[in-house]
PDB file of N, CA and C in Angstrom:
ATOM      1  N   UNK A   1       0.815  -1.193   0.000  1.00  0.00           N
ATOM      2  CA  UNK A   1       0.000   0.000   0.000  1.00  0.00           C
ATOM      3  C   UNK A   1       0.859   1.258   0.000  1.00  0.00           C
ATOM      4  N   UNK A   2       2.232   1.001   0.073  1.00  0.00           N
ATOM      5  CA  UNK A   2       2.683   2.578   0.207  1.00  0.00           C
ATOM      6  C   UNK A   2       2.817   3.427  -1.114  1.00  0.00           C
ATOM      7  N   UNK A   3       2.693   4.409  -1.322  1.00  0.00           N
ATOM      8  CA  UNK A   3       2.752   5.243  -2.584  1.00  0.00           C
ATOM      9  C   UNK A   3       1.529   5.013  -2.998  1.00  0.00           C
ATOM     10  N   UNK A   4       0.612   4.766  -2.855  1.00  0.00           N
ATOM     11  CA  UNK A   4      -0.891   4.835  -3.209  1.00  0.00           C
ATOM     12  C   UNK A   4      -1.685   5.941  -2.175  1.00  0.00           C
ATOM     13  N   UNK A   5      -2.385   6.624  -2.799  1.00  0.00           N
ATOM     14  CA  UNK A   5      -3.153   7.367  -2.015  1.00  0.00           C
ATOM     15  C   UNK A   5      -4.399   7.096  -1.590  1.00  0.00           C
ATOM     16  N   UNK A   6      -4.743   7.434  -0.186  1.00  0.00           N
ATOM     17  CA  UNK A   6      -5.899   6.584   0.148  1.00  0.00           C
ATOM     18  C   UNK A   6      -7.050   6.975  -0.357  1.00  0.00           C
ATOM     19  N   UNK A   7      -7.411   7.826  -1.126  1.00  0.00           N
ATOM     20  CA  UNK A   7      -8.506   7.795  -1.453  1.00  0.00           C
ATOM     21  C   UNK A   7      -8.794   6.917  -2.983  1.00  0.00           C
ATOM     22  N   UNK A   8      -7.338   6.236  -3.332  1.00  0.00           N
ATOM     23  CA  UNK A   8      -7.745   5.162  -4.462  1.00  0.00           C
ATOM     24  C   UNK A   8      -7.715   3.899  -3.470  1.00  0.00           C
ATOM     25  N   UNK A   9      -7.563   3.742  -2.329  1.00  0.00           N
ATOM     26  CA  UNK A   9      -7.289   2.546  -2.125  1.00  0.00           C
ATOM     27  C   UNK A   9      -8.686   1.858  -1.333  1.00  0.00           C
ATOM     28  N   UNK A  10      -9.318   0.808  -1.998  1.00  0.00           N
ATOM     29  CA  UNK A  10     -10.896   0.479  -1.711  1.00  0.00           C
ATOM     30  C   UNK A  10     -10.458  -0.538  -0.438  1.00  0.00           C
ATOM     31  N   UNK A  11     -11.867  -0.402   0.678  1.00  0.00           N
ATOM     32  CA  UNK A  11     -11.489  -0.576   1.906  1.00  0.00           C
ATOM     33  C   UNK A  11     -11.519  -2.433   1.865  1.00  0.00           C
ATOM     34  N   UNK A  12     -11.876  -3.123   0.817  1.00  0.00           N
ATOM     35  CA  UNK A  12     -11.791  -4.231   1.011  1.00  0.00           C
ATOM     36  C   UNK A  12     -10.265  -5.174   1.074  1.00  0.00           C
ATOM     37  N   UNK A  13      -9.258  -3.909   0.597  1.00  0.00           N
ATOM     38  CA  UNK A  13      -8.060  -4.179   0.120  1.00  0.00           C
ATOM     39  C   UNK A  13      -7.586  -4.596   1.959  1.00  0.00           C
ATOM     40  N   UNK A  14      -8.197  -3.854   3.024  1.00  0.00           N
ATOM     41  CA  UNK A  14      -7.349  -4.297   3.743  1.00  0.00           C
ATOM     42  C   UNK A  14      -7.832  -5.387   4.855  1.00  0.00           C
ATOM     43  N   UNK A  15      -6.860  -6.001   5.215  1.00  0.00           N
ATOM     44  CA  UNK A  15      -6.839  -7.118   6.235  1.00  0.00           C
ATOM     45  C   UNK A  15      -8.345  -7.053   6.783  1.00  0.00           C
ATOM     46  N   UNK A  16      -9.132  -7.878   6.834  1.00  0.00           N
ATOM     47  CA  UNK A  16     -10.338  -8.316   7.689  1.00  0.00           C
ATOM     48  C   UNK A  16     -11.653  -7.549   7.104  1.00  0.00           C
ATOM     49  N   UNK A  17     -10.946  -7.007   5.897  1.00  0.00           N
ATOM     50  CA  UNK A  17     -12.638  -6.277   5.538  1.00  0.00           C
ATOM     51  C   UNK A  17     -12.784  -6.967   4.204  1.00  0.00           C
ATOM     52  N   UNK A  18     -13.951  -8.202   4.446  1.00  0.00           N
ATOM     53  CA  UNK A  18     -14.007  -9.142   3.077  1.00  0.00           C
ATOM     54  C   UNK A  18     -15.542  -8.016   2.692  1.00  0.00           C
ATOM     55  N   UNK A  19     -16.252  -9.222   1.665  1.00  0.00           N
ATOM     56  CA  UNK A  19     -17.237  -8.540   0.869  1.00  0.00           C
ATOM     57  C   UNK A  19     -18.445  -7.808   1.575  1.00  0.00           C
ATOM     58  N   UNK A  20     -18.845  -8.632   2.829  1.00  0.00           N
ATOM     59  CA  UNK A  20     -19.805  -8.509   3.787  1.00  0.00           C
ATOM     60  C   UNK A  20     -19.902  -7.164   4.213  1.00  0.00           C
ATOM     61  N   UNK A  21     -18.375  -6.984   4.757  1.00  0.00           N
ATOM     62  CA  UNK A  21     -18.411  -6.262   5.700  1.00  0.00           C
ATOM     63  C   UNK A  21     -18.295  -5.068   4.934  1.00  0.00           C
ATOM     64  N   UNK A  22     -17.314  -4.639   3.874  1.00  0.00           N
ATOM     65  CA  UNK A  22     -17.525  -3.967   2.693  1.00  0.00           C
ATOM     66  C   UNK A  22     -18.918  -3.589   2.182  1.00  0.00           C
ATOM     67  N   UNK A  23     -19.753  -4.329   1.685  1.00  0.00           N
ATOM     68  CA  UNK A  23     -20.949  -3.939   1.812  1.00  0.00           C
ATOM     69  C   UNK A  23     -21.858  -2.960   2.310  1.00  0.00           C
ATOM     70  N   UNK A  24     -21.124  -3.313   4.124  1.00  0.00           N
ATOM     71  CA  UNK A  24     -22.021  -2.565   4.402  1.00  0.00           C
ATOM     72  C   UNK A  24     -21.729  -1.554   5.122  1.00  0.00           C
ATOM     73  N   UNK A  25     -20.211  -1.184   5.036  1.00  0.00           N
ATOM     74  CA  UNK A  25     -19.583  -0.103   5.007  1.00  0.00           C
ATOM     75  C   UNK A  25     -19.935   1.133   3.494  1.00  0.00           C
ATOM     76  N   UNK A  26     -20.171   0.572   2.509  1.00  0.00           N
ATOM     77  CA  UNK A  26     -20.653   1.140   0.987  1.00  0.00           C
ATOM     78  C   UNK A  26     -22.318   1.381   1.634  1.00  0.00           C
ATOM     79  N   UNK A  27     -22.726   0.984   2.252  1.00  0.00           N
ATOM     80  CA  UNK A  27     -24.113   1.348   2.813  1.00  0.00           C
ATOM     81  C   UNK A  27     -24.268   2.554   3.399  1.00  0.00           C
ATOM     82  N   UNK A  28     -23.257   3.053   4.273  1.00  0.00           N
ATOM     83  CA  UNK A  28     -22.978   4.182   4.735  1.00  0.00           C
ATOM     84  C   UNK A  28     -22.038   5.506   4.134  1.00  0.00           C
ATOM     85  N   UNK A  29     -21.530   4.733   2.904  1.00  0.00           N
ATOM     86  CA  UNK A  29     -20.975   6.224   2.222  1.00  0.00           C
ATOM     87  C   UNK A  29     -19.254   6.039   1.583  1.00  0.00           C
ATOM     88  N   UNK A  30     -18.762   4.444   2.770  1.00  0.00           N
ATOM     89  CA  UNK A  30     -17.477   4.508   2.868  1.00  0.00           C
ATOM     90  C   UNK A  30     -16.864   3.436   2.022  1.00  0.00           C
ATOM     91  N   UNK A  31     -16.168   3.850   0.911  1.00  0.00           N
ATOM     92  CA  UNK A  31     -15.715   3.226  -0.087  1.00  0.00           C
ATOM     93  C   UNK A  31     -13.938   2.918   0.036  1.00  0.00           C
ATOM     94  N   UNK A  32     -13.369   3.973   0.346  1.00  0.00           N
ATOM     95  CA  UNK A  32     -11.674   3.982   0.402  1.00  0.00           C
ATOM     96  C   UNK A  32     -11.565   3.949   1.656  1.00  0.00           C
ATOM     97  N   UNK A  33     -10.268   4.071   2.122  1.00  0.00           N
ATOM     98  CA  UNK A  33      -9.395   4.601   3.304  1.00  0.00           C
ATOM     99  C   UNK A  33      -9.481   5.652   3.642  1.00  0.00           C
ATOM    100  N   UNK A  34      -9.170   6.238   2.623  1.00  0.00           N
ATOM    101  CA  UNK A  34     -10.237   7.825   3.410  1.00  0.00           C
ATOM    102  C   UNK A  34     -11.030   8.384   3.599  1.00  0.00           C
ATOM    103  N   UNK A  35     -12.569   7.739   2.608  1.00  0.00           N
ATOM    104  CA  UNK A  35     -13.662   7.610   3.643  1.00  0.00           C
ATOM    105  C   UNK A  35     -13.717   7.225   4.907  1.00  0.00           C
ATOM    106  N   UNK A  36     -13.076   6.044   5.078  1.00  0.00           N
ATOM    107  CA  UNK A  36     -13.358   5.913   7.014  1.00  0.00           C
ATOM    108  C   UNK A  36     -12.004   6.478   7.386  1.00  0.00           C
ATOM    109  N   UNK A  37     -11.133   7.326   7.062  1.00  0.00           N
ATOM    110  CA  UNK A  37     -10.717   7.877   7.937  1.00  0.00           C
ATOM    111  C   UNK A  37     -11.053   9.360   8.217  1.00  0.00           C
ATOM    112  N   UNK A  38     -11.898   9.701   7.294  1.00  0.00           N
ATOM    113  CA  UNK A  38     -12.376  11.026   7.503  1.00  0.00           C
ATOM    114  C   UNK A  38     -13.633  11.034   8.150  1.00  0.00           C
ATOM    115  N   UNK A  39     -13.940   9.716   8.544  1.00  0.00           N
ATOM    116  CA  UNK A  39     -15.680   9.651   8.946  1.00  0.00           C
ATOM    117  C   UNK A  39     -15.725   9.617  10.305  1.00  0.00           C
ATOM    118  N   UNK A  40     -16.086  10.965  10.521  1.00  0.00           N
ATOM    119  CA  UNK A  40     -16.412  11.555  12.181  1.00  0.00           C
ATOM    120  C   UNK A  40     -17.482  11.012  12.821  1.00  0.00           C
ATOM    121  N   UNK A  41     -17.073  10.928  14.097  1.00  0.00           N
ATOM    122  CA  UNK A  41     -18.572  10.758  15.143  1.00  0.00           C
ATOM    123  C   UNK A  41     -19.512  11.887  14.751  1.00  0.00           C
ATOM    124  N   UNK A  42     -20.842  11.218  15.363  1.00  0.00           N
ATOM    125  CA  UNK A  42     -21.776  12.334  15.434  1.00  0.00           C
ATOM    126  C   UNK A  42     -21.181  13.498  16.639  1.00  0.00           C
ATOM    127  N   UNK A  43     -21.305  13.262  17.140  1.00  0.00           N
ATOM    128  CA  UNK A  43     -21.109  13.842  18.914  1.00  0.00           C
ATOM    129  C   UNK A  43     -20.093  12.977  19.703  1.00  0.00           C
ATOM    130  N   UNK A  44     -19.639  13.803  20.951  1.00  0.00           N
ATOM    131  CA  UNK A  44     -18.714  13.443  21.684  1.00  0.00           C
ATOM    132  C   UNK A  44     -18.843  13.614  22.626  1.00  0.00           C
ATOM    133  N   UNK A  45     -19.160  12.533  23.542  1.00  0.00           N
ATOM    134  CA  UNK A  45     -19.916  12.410  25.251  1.00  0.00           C
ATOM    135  C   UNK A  45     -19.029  11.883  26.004  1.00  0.00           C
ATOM    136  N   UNK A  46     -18.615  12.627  27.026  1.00  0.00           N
ATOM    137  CA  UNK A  46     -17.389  12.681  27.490  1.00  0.00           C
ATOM    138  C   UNK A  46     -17.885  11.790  28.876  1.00  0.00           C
ATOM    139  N   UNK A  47     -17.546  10.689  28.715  1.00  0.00           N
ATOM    140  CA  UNK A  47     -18.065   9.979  29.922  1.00  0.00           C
ATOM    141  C   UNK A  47     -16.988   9.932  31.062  1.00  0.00           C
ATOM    142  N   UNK A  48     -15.929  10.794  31.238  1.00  0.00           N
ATOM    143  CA  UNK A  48     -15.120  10.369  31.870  1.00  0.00           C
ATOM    144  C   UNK A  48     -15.243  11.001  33.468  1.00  0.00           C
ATOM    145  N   UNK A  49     -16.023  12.356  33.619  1.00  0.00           N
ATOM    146  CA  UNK A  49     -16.702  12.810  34.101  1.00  0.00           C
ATOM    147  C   UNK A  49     -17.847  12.621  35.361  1.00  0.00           C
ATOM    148  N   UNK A  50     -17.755  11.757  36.134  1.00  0.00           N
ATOM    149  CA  UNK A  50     -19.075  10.982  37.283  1.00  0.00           C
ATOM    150  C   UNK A  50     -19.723  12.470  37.689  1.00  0.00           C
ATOM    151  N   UNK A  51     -21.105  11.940  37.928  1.00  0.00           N
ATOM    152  CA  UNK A  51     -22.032  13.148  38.201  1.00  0.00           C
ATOM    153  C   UNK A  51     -22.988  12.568  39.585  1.00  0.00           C
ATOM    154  N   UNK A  52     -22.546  13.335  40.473  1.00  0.00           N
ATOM    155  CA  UNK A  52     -23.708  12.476  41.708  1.00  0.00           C
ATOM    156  C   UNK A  52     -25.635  12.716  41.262  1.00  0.00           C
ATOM    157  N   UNK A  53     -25.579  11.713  41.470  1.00  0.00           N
ATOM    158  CA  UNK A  53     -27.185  11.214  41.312  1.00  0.00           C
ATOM    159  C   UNK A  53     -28.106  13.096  41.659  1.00  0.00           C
ATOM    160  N   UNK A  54     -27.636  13.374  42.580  1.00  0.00           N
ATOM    161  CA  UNK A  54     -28.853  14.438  43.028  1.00  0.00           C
ATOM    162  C   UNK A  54     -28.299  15.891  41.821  1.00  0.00           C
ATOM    163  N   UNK A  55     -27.252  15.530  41.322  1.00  0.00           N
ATOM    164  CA  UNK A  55     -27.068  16.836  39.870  1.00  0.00           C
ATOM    165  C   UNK A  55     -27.652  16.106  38.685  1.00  0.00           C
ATOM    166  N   UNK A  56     -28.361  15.285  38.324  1.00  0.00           N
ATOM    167  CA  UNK A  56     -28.995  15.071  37.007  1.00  0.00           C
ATOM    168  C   UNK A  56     -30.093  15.634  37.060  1.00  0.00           C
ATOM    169  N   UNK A  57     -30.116  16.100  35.700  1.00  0.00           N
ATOM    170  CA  UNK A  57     -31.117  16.753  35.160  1.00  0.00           C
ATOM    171  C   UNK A  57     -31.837  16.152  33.873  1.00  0.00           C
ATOM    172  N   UNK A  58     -33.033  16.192  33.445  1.00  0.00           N
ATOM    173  CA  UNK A  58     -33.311  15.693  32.347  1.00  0.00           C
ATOM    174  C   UNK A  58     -33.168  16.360  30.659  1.00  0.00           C
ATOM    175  N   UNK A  59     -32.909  15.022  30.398  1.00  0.00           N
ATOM    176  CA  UNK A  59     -32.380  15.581  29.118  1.00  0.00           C
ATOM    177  C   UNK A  59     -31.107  15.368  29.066  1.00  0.00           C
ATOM    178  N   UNK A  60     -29.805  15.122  29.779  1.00  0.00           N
ATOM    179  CA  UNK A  60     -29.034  15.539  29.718  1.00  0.00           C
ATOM    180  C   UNK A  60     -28.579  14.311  30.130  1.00  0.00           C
ATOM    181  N   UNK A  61     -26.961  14.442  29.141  1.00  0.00           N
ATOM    182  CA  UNK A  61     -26.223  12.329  29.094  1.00  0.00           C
ATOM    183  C   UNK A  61     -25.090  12.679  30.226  1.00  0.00           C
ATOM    184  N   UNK A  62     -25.507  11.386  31.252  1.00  0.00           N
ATOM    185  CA  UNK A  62     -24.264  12.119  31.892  1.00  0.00           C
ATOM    186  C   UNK A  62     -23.908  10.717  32.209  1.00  0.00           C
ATOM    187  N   UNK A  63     -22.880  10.499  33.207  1.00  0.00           N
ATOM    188  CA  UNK A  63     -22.024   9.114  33.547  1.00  0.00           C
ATOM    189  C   UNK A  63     -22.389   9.204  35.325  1.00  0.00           C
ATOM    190  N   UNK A  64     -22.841   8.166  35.815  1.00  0.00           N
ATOM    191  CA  UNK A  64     -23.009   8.013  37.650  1.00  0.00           C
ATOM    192  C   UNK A  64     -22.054   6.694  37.736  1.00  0.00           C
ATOM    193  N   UNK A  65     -21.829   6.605  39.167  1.00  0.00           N
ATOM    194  CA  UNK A  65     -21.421   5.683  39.711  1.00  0.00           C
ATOM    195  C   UNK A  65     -21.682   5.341  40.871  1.00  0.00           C
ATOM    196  N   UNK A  66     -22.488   3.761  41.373  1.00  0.00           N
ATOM    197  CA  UNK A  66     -23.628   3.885  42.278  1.00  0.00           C
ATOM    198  C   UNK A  66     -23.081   2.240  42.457  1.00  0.00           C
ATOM    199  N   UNK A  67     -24.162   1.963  43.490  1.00  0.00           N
ATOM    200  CA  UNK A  67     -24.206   0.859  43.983  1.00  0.00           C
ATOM    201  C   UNK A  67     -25.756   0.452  43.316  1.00  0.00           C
ATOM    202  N   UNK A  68     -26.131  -1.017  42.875  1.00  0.00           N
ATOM    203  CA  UNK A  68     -27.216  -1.620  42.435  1.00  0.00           C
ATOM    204  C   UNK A  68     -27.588  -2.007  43.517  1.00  0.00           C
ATOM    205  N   UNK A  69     -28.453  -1.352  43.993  1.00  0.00           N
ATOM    206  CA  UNK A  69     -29.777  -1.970  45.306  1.00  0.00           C
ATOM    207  C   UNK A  69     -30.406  -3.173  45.074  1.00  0.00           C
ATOM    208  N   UNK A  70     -31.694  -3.033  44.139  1.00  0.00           N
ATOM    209  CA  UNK A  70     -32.174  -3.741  43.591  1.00  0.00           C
ATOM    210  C   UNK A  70     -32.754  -3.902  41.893  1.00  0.00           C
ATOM    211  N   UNK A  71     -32.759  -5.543  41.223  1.00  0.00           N
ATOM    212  CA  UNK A  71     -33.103  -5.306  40.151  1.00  0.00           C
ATOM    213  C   UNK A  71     -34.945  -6.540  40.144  1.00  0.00           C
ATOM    214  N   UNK A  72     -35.298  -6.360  39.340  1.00  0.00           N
ATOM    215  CA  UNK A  72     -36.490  -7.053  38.929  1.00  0.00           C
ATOM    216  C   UNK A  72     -36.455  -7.122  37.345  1.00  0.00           C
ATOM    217  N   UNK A  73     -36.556  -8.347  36.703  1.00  0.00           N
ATOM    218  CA  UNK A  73     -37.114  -8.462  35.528  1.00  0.00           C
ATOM    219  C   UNK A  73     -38.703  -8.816  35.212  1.00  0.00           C
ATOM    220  N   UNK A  74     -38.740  -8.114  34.319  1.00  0.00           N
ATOM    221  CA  UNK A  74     -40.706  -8.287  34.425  1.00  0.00           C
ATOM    222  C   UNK A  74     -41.050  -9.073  33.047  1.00  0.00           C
ATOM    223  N   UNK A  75     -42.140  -9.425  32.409  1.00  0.00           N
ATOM    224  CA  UNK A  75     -41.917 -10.067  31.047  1.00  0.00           C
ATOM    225  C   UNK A  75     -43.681  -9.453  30.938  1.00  0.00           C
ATOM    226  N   UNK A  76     -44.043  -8.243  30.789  1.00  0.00           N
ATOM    227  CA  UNK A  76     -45.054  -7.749  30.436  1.00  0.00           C
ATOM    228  C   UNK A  76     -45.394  -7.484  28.664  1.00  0.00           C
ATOM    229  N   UNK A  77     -45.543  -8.165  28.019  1.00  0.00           N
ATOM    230  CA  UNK A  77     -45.325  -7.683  26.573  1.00  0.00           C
ATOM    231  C   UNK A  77     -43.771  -7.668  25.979  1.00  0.00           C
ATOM    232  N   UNK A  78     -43.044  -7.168  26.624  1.00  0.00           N
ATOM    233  CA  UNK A  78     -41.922  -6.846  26.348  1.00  0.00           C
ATOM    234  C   UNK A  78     -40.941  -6.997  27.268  1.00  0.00           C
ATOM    235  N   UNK A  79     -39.469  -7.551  28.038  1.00  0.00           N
ATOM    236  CA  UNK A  79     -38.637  -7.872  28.814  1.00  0.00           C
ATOM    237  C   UNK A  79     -38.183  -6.503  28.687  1.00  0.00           C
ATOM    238  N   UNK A  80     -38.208  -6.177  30.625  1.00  0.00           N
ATOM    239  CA  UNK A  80     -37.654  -5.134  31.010  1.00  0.00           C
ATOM    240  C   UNK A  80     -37.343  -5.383  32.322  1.00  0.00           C
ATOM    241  N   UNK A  81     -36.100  -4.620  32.237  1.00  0.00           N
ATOM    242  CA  UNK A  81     -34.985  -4.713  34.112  1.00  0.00           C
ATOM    243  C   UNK A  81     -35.127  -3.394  34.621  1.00  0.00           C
ATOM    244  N   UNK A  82     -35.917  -3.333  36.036  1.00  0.00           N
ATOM    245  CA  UNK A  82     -35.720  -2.105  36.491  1.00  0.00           C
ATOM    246  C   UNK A  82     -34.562  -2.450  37.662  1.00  0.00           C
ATOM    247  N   UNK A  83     -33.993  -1.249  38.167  1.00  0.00           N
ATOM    248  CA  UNK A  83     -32.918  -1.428  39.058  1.00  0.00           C
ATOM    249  C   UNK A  83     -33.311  -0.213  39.349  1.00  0.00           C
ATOM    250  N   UNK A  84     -32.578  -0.266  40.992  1.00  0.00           N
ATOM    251  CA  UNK A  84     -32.385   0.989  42.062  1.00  0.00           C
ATOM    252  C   UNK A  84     -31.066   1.333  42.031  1.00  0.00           C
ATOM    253  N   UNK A  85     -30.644   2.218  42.062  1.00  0.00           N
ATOM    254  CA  UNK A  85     -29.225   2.830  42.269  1.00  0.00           C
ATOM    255  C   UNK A  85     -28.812   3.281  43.262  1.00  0.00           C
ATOM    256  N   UNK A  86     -27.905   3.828  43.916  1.00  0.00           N
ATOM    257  CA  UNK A  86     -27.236   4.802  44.902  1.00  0.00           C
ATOM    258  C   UNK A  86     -26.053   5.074  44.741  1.00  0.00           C
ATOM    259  N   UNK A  87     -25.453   6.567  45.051  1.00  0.00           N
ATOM    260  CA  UNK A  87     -24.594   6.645  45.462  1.00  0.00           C
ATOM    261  C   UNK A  87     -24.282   7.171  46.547  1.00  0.00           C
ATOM    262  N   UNK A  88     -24.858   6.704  47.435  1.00  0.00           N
ATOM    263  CA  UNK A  88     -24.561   6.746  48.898  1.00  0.00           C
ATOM    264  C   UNK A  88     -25.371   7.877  49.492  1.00  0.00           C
ATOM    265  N   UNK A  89     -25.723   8.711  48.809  1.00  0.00           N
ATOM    266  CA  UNK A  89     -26.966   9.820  49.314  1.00  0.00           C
ATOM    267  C   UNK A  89     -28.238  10.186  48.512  1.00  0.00           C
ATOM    268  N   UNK A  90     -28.408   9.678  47.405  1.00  0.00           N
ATOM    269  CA  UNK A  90     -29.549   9.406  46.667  1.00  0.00           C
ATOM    270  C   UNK A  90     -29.882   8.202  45.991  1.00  0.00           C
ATOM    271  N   UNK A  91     -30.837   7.932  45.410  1.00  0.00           N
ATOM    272  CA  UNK A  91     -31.329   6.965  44.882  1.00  0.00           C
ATOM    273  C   UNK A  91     -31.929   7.085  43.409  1.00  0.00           C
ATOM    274  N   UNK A  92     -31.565   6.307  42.143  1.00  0.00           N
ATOM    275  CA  UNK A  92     -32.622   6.532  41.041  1.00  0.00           C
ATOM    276  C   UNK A  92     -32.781   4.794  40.782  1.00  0.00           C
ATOM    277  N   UNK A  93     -34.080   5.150  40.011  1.00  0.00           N
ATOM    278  CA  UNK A  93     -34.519   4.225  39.632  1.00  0.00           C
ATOM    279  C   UNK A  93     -34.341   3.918  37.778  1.00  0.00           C
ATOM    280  N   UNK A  94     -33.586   3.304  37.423  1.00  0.00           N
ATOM    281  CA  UNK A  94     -33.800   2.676  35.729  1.00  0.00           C
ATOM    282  C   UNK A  94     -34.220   1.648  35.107  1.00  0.00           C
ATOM    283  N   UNK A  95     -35.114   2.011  33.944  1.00  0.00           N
ATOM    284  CA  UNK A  95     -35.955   0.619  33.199  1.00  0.00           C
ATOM    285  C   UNK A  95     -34.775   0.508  32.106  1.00  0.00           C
ATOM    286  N   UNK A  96     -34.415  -0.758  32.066  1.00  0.00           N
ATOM    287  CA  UNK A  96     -33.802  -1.109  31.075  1.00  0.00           C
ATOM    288  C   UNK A  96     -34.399  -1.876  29.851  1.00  0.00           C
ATOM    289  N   UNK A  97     -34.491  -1.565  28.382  1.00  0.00           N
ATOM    290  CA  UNK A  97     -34.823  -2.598  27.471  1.00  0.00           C
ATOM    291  C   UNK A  97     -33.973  -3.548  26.937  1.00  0.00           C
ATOM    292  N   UNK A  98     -33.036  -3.266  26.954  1.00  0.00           N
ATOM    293  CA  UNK A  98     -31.960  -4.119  26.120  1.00  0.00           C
ATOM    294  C   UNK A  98     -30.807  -4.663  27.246  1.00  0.00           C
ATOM    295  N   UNK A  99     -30.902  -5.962  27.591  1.00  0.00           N
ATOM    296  CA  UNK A  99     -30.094  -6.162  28.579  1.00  0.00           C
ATOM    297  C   UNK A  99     -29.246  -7.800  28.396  1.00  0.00           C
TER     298      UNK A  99
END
């Protein structure tokens, strides 16, 4: 690959990207090497950040770090996990769908 420029060089050329996966990388836009190397995140959520339970606000993505109280799975129509949280001076409650 050296002396080739990446925007001739098609992404199937390299190691581990057969037809499949190619595919469906061309699904999204990205044909060369420098399509996916120019292909930005949407957004950038800085999870590195812990936020105590009693500063969330809604709407807003943030990162906690808590202790799991309790969980329950329910099978109402659809499988869902609620859990209790803490971090040692408040409490939230989350429904999970995908678990």
């Amino acid at each position: 690959m050296s002396g080739r420029l990446l925007d001739a060089v098609p992404l199937n050329s390299l190691t581990g990207v057969g037809a499949a996966q190619s595919s469906k990388l061309a699904k999204i836009g990205l044909h060369t090497v420098q399509d996916l190397l120019l292909h930005l995140p949407l957004r950038y959520e800085d999870r590195t950040h812990l936020y105590p339970i009693g500063e969330l606000l809604p709407g807003i993505y943030a990162t906690v770090e808590g202790e799991v109280l309790n969980c329950n799975i329910t099978f109402g129509g659809r499988r869902m996990m609620t859990c209790q949280i803490s971090d040692g001076f408040r409490h939230s409650y989350h429904a999970l769908f995908q678990f």
